[in-house]
N, C-alpha and C. Protein backbone atom coordinates (compact mmCIF):
# COMPACT_ATOMS: atom_id res chain seq x y z
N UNK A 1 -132.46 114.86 -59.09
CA UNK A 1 -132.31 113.42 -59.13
C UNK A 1 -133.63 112.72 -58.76
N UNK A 2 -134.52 113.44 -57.44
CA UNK A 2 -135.50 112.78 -57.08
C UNK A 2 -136.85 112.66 -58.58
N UNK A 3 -136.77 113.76 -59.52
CA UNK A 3 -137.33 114.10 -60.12
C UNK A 3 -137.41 112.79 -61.49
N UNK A 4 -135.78 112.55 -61.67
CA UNK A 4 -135.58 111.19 -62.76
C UNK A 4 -135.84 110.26 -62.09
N UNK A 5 -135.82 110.03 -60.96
CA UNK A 5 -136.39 108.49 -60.25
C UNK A 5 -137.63 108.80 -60.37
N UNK A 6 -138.67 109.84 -60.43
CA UNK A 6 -139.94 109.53 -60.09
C UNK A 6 -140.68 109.34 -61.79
N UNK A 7 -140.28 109.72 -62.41
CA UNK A 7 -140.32 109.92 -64.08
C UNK A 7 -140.24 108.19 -64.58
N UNK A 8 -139.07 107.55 -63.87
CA UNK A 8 -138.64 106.74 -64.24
C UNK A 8 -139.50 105.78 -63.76
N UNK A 9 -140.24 105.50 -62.84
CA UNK A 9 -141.07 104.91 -61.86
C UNK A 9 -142.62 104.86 -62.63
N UNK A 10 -143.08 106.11 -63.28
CA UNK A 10 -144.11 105.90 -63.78
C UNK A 10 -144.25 105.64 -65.18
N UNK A 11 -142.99 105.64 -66.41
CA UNK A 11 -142.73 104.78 -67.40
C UNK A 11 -143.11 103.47 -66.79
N UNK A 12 -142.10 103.43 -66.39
CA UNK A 12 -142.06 101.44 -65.19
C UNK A 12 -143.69 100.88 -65.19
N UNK A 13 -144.50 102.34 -64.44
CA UNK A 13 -145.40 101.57 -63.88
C UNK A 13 -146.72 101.98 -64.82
N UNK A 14 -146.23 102.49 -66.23
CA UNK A 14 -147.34 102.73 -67.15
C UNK A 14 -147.07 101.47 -68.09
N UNK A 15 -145.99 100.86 -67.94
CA UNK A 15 -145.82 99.30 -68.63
C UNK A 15 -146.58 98.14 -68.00
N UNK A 16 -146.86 97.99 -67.15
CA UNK A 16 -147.76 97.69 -66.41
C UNK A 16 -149.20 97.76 -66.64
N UNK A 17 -150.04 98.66 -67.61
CA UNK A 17 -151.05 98.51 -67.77
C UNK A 17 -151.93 97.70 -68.22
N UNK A 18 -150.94 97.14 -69.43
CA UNK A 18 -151.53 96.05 -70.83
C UNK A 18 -151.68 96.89 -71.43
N UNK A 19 -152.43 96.04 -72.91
CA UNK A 19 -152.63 97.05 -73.88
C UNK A 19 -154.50 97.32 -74.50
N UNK A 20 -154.18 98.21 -74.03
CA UNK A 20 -155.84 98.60 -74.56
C UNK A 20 -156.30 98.13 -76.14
N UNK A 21 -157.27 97.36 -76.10
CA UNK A 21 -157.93 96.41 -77.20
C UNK A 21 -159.05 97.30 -77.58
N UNK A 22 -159.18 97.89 -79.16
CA UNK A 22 -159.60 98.26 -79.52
C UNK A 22 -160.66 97.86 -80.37
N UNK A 23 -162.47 97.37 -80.77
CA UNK A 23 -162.69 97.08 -81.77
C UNK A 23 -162.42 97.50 -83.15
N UNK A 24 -162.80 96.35 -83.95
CA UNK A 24 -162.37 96.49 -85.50
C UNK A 24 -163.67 97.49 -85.96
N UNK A 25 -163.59 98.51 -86.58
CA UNK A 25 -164.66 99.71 -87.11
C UNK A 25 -165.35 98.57 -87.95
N UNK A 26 -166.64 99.06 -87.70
CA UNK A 26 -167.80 98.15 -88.53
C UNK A 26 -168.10 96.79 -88.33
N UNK A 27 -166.73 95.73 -87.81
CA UNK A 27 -167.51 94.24 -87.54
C UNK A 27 -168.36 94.18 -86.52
N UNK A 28 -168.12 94.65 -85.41
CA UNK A 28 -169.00 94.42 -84.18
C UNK A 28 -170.45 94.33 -84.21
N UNK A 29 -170.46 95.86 -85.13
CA UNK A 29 -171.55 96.08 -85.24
C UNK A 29 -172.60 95.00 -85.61
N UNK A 30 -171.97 94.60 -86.80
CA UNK A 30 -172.80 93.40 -87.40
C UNK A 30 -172.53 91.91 -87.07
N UNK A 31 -171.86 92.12 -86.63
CA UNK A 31 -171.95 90.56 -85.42
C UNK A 31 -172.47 90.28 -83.98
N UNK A 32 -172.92 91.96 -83.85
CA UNK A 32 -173.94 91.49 -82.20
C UNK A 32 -175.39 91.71 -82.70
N UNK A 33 -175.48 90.76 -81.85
CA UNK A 33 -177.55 90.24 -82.28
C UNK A 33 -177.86 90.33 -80.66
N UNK A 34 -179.14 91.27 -80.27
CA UNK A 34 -179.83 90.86 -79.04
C UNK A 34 -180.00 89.88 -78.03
N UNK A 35 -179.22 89.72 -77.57
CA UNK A 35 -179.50 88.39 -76.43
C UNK A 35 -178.02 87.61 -75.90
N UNK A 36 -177.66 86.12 -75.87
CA UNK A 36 -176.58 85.84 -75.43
C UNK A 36 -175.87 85.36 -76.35
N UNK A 37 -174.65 86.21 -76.85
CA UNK A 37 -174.02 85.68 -77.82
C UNK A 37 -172.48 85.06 -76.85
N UNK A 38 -171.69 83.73 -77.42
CA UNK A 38 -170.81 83.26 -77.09
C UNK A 38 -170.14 81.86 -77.33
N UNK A 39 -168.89 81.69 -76.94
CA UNK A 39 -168.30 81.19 -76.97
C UNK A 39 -167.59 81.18 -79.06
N UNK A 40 -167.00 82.41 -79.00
CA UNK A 40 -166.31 82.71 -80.15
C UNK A 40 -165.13 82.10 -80.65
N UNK A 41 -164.83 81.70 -81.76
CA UNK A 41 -163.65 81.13 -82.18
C UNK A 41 -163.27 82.08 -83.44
N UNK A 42 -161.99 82.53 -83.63
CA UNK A 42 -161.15 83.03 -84.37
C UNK A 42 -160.65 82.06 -85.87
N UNK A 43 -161.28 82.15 -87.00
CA UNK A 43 -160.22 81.77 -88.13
C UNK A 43 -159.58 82.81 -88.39
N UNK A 44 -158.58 82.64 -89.85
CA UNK A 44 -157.93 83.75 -90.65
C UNK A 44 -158.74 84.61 -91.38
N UNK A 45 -160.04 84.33 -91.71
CA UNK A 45 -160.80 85.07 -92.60
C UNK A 45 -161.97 84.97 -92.02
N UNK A 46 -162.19 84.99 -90.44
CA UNK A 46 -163.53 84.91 -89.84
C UNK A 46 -163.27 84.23 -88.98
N UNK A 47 -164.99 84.41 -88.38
CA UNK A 47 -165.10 83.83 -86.59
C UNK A 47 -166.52 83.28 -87.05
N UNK A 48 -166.63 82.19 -86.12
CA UNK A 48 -167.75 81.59 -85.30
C UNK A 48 -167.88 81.52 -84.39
N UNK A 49 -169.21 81.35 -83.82
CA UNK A 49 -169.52 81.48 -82.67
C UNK A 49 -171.19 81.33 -82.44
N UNK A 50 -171.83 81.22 -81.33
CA UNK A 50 -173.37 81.14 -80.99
C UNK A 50 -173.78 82.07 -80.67
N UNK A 51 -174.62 82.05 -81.05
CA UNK A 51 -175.99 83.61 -81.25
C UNK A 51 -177.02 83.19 -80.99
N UNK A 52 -177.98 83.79 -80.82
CA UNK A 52 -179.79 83.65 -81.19
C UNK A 52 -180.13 83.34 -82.67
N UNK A 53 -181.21 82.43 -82.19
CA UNK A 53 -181.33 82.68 -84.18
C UNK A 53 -182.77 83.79 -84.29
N UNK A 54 -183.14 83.26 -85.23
CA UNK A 54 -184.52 84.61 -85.95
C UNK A 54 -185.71 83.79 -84.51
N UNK A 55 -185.94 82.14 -84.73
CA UNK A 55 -187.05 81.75 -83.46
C UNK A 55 -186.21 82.14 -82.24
N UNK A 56 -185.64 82.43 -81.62
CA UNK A 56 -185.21 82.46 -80.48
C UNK A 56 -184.03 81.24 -79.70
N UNK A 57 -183.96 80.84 -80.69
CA UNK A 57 -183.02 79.25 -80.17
C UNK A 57 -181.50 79.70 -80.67
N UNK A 58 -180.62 78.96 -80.00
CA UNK A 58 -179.43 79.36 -80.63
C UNK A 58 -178.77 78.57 -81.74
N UNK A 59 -178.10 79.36 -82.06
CA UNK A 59 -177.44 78.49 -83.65
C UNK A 59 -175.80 79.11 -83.36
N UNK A 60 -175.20 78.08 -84.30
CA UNK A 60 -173.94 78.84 -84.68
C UNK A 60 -173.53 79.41 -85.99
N UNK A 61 -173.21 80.61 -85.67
CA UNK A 61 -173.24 81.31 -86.82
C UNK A 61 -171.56 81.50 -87.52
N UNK A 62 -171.39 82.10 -88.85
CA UNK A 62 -170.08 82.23 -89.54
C UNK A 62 -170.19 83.61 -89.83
N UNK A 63 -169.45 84.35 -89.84
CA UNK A 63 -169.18 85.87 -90.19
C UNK A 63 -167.68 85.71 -91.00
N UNK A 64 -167.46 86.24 -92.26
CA UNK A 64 -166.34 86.19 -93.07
C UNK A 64 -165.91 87.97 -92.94
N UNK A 65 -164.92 87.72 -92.40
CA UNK A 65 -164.69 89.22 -92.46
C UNK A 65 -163.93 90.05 -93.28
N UNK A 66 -163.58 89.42 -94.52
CA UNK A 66 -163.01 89.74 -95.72
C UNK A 66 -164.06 90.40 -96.20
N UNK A 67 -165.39 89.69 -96.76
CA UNK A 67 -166.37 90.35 -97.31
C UNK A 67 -167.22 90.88 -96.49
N UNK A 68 -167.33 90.88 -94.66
CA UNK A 68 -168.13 92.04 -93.84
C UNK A 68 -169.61 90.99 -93.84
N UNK A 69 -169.28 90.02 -94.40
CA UNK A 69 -170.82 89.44 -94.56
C UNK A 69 -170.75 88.08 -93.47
N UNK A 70 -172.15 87.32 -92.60
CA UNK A 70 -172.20 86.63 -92.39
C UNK A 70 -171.96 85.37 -93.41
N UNK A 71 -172.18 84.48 -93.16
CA UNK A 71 -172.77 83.02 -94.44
C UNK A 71 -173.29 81.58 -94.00
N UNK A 72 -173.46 81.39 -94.72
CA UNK A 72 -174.83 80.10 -94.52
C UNK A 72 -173.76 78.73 -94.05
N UNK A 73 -174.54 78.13 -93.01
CA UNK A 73 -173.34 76.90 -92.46
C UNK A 73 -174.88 75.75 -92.88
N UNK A 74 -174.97 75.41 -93.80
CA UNK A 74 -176.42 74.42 -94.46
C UNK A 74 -175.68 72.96 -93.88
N UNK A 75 -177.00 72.80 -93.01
CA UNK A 75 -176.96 71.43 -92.39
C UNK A 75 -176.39 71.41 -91.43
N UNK A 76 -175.59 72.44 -90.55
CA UNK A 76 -175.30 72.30 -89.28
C UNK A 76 -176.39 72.71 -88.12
N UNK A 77 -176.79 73.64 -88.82
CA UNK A 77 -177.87 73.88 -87.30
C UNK A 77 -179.11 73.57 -87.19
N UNK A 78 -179.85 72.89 -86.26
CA UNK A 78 -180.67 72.21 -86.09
C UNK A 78 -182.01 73.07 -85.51
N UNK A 79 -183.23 72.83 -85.62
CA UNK A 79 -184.09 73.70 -84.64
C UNK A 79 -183.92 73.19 -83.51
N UNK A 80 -184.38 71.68 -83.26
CA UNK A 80 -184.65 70.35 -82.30
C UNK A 80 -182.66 70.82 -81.70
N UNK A 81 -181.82 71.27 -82.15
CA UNK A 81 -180.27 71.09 -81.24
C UNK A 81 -180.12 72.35 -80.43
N UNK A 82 -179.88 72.43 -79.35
CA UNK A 82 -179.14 73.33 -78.62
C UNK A 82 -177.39 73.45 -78.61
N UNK A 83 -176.62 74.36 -79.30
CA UNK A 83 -175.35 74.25 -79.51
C UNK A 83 -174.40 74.52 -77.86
N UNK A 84 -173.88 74.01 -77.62
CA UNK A 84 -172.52 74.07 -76.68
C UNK A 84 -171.75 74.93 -76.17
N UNK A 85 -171.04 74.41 -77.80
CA UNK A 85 -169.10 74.95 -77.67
C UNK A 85 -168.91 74.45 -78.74
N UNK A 86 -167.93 75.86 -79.63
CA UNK A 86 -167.72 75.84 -81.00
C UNK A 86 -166.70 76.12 -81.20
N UNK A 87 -165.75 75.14 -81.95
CA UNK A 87 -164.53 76.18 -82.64
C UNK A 87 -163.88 75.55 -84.02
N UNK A 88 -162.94 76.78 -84.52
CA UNK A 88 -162.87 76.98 -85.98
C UNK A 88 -161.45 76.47 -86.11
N UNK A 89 -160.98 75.82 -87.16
CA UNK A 89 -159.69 75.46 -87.59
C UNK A 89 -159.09 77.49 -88.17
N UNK A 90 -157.95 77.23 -88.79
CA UNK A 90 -157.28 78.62 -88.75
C UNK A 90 -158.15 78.92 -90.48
N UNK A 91 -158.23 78.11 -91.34
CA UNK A 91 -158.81 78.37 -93.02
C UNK A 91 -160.41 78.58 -92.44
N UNK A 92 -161.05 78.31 -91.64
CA UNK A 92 -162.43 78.59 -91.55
C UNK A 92 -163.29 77.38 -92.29
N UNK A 93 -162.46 76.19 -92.79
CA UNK A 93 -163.25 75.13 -93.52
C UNK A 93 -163.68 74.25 -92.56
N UNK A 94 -163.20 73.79 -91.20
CA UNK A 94 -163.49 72.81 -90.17
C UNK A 94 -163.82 73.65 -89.00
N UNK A 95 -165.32 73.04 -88.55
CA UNK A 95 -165.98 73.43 -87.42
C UNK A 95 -165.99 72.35 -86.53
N UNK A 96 -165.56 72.34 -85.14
CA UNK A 96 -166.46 71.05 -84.02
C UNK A 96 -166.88 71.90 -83.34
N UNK A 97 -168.03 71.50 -83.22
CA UNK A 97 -169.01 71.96 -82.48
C UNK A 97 -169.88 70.82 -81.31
N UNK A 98 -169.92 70.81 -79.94
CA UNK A 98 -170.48 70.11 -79.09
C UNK A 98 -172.34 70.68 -78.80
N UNK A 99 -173.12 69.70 -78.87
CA UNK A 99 -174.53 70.15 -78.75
C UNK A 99 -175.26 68.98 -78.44
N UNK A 100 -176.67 69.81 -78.09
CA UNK A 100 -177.31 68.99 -77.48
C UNK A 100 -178.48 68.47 -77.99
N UNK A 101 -179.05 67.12 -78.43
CA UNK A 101 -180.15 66.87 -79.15
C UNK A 101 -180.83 65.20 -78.47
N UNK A 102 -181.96 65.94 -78.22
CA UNK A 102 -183.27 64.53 -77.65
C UNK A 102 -182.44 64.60 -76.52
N UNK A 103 -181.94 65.16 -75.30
CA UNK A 103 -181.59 64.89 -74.15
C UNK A 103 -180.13 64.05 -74.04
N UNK A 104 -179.38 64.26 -75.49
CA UNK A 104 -177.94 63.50 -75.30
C UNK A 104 -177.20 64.91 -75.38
N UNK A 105 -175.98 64.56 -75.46
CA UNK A 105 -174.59 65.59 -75.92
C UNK A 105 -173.76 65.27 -76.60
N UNK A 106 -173.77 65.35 -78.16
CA UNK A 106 -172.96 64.88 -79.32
C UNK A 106 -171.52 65.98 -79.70
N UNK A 107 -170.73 65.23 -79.86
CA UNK A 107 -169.30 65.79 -80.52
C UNK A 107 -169.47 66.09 -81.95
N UNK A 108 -169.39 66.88 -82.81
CA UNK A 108 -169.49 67.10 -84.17
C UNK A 108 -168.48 67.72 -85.11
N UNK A 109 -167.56 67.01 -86.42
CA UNK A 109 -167.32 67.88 -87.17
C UNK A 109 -168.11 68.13 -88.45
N UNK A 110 -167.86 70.04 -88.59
CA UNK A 110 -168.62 70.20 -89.66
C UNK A 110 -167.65 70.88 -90.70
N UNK A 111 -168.11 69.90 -91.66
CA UNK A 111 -166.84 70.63 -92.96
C UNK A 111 -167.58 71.18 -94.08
N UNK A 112 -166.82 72.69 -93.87
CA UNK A 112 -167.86 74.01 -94.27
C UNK A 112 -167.42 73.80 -96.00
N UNK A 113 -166.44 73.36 -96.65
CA UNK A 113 -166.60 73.12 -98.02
C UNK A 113 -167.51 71.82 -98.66
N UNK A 114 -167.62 71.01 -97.64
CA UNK A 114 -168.93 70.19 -98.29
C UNK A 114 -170.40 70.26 -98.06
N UNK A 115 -170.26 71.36 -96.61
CA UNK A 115 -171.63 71.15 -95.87
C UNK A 115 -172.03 70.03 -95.60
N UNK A 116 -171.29 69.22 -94.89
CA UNK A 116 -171.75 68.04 -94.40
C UNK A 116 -170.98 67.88 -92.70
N UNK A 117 -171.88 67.29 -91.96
CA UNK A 117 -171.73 66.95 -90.91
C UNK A 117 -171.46 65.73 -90.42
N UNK A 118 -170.11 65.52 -89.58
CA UNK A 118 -170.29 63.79 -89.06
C UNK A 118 -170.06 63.99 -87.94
N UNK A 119 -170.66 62.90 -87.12
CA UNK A 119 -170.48 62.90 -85.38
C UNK A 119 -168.82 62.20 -85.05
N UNK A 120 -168.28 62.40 -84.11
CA UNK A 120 -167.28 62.01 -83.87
C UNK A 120 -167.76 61.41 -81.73
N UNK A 121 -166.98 59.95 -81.81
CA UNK A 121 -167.28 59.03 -80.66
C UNK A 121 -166.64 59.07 -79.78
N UNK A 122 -166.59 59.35 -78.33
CA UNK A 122 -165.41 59.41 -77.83
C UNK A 122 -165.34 57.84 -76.82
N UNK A 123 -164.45 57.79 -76.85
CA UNK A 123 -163.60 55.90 -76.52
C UNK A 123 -163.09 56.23 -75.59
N UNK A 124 -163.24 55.72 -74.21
CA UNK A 124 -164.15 55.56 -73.46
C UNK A 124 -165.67 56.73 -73.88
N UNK A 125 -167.18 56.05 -73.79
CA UNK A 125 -167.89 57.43 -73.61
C UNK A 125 -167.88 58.31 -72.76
N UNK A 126 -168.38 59.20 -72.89
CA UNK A 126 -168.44 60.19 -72.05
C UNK A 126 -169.03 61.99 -72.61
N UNK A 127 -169.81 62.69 -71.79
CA UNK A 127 -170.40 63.59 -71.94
C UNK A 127 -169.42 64.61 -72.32
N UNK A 128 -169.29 65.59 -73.65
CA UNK A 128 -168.24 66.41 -73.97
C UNK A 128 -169.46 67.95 -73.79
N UNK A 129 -167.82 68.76 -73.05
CA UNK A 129 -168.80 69.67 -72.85
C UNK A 129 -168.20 71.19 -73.55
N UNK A 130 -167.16 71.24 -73.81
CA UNK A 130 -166.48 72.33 -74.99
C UNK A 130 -165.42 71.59 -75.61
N UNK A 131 -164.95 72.10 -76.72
CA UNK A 131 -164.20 72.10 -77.83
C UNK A 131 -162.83 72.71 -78.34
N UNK A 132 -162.39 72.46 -78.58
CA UNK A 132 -161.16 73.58 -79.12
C UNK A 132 -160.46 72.40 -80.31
N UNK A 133 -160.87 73.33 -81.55
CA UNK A 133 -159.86 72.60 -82.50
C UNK A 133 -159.03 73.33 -83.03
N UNK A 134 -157.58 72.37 -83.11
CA UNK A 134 -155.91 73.34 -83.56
C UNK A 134 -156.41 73.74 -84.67
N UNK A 135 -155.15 74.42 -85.15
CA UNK A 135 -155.50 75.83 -86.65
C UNK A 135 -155.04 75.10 -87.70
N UNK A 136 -154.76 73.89 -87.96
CA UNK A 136 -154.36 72.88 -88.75
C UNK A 136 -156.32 71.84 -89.29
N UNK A 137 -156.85 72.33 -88.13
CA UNK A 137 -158.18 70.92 -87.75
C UNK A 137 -157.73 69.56 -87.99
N UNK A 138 -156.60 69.51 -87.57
CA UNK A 138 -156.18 67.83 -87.42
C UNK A 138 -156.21 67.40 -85.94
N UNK A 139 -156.16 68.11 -85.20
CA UNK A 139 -156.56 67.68 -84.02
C UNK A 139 -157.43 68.16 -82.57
N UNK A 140 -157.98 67.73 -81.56
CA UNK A 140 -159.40 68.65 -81.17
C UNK A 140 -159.03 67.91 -79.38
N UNK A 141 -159.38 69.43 -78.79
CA UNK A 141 -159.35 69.06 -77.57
C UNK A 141 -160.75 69.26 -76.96
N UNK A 142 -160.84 68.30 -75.91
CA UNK A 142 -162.88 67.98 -75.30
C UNK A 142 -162.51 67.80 -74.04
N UNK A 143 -163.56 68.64 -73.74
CA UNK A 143 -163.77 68.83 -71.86
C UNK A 143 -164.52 67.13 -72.02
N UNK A 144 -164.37 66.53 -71.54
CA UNK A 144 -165.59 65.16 -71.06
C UNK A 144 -165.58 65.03 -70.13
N UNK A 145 -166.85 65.09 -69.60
CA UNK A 145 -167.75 64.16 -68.00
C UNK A 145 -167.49 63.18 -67.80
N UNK A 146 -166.87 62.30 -67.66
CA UNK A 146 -167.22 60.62 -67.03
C UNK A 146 -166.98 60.53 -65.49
N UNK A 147 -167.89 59.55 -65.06
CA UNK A 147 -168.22 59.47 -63.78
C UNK A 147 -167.95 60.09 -62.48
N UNK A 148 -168.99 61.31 -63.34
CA UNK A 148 -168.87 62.52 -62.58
C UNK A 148 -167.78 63.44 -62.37
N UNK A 149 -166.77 63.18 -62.79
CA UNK A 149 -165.10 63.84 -63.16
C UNK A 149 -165.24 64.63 -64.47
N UNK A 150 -163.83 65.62 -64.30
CA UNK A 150 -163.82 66.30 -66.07
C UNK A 150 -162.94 66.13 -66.34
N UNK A 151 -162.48 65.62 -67.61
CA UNK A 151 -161.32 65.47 -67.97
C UNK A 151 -161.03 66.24 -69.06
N UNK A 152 -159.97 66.56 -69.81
CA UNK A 152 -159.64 67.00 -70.67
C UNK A 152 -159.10 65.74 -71.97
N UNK A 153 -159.91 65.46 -73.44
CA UNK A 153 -158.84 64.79 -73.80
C UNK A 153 -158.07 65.05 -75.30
N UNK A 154 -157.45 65.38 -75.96
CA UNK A 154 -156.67 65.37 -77.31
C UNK A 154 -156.61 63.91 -78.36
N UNK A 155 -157.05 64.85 -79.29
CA UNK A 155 -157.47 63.57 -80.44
C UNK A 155 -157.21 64.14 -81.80
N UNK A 156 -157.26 62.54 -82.61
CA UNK A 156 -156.09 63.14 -84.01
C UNK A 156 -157.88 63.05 -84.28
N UNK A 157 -157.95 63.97 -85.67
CA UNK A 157 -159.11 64.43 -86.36
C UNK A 157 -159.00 63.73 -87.40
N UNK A 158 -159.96 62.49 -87.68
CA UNK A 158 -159.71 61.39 -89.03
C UNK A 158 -159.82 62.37 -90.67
């Protein structure tokens, strides 16, 4: 009897572990670059996230993992910008991305089927310091600074 209680105890307490996370064979590889890569966001057919670029500055980069290939985000990344906090709607077509340019901190969406970029304002101002946009990109949550506080706030995506 002592033998099924103790059997039974370490099922019990091997549920308890979590589950060991395995990488995906071959993406890693080609999505780590030398230096500090972070703040990753998950689509359905890829991730973004900040890397180093080729000068040494960071950019945010797109990796499609259907085709194993990075791809070109034209007109989002800046030399003169330091990027933030980035994230991806669930299709991989809407990016906001928070960064930093001439000593401010701008809110940004970037919509990867036009390659075009627009700033987005936040009412009251205030300094935004990460991002998270839903898997829909209709709506986006922002850390903001104001007077000296952090707030969190939720906003419909025009």
């Amino acid at each position: 009897m002592r033998l099924a209680w103790t059997l039974l105890g370490l099922v019990l307490l091997s549920g308890c572990q979590g589950l060991r996370l395995q990488p995906l064979m071959g993406v890693n590889t080609r999505l780590s670059t030398p230096g500090d890569d972070r703040s990753p966001s998950m689509a359905r057919q890829g991730v973004v996230w900040i890397a180093p670029g080729p000068a040494g500055q960071h950019q945010v980069r797109w990796f499609d993992l259907a085709s194993g290939m990075g791809g070109p985000l034209p007109g989002l990344n800046r030399p003169d910008a330091q990027p933030i906090s980035v994230s991806v709607d669930a299709k991989g077509s809407r990016i906001a991305l928070v960064r930093s340019l001439d000593g401010r901190t701008e809110l940004l969406l970037y919509n990867r089927n036009l390659a075009s970029v627009r700033p987005l304002m936040l009412v009251p101002a205030g300094v935004p310091a990460r991002v998270a946009l839903s898997a829909d990109g209709q709506q986006l949550a922002v850390q903001v600074s104001r007077g000296g506080r952090w707030e969190v706030e939720v906003m419909r995506v025009p």
